[in-house]
Protein backbone atom coordinates (compact mmCIF):
# COMPACT_ATOMS: atom_id res chain seq x y z
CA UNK A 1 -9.83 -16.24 -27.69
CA UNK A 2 -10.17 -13.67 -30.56
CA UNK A 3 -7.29 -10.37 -31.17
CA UNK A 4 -9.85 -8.22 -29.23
CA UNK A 5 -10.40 -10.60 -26.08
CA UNK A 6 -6.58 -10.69 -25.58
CA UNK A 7 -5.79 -6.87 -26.21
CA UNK A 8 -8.69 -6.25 -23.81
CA UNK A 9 -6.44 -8.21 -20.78
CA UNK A 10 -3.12 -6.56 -21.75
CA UNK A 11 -4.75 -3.11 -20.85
CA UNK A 12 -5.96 -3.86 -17.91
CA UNK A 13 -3.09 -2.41 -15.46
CA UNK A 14 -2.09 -2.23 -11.52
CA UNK A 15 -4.71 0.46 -11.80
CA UNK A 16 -7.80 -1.22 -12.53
CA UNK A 17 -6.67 -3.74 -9.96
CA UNK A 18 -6.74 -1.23 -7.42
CA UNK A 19 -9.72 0.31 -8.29
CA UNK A 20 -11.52 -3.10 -8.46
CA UNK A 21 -10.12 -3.29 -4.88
CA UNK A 22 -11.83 0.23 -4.25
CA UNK A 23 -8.92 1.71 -3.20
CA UNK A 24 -9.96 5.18 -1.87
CA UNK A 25 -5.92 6.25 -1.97
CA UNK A 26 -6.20 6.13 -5.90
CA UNK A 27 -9.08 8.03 -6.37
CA UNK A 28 -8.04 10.26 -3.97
CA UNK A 29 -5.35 10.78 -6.32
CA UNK A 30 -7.04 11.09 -9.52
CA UNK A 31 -9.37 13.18 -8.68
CA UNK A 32 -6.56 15.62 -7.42
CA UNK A 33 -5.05 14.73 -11.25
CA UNK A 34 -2.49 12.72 -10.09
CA UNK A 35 -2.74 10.17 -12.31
CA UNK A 36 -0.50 7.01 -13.50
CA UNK A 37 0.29 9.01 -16.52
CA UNK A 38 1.37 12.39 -14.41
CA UNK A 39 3.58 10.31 -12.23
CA UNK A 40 5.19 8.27 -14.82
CA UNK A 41 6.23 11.63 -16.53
CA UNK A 42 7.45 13.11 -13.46
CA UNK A 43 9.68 9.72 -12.42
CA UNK A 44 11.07 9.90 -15.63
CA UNK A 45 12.12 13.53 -15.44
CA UNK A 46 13.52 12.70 -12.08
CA UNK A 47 15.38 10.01 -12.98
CA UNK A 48 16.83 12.00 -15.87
CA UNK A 49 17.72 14.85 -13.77
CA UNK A 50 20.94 17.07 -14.09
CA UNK A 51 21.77 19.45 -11.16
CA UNK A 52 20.47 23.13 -12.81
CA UNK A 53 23.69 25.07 -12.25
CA UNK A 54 26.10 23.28 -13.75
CA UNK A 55 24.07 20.63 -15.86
CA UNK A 56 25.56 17.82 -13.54
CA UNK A 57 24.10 14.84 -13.10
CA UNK A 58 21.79 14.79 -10.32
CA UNK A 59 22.64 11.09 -8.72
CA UNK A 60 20.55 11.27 -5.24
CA UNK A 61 17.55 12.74 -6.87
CA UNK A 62 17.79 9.80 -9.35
CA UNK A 63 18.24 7.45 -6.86
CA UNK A 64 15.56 8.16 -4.50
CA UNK A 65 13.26 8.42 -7.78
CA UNK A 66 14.36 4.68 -8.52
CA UNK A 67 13.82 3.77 -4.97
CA UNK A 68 9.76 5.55 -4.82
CA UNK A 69 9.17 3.39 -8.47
CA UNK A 70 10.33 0.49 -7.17
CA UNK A 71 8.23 1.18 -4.11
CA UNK A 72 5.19 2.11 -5.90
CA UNK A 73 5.70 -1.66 -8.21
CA UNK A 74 6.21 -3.34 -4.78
CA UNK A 75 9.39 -4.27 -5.40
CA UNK A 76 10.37 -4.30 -1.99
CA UNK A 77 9.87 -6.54 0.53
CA UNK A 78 6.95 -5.23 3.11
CA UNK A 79 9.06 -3.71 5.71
CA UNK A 80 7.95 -5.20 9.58
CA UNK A 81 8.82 -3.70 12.60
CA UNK A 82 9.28 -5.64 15.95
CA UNK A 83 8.13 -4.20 19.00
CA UNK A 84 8.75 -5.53 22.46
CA UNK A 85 8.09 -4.14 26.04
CA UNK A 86 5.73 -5.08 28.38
CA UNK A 87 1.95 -5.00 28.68
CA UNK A 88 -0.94 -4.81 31.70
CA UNK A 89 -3.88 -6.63 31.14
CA UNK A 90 -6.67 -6.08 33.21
CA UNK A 91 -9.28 -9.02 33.80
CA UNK A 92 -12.62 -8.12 34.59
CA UNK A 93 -14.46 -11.23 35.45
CA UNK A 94 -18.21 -10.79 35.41
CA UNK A 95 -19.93 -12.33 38.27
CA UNK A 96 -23.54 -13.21 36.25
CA UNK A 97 -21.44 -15.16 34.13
CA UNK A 98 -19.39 -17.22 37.11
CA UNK A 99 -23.35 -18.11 38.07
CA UNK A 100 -23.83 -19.52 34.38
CA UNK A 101 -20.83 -21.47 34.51
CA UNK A 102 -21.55 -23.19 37.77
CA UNK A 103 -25.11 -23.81 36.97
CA UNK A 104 -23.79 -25.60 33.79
CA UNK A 105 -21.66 -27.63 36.19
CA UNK A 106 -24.46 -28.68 38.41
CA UNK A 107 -27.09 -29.08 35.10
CA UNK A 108 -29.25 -26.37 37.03
């Protein structure tokens, strides 16, 4: 494998994985200009950020911009929800095939 093979599969990113997927979501995106680039500038404003009138530091917008990267990597478990309660089936049982049934019985 030559220098150019191997710099060809570093570039390839969670991106082109996506897209080879044909992820509507992401084009969606891009085409709107929100790119990979756009939101990796704006997560690393956010987790930079300083409350404006003081020049604080801005901890919960920091943290909830480390939780949506760590999100967006799939960092995190997928989250499952249990549901319980009861349900009504209703059986319908069609009459044409009862006759099939018992004529396979009887070899008729």
């Amino acid at each position: 494998m030559d220098n150019s093979t191997k710099k060809k599969e570093s570039e390839f990113t969670n991106q082109d994985a996506l897209r080879g997927l044909d992820n509507p979501l992401i084009e969606a995106f891009e085409n709107e200009g929100i790119t990979l680039k756009y939101l990796t500038k704006k997560l690393k404003r956010e987790l930079n950020a300083k409350e404006t009138t003081d020049k604080r530091i801005a901890w919960k917008i920091r943290q909830e911009a480390r939780k949506d990267a760590h999100k967006l990597r799939g960092d995190y478990p997928v989250e499952r929800t249990d549901l319980s309660g009861e349900i009504t089936l209703r059986v319908v049982y069609d009459a044409q095939l009862q006759g099939k049934e018992e004529n396979a019985k009887t070899g008729s």
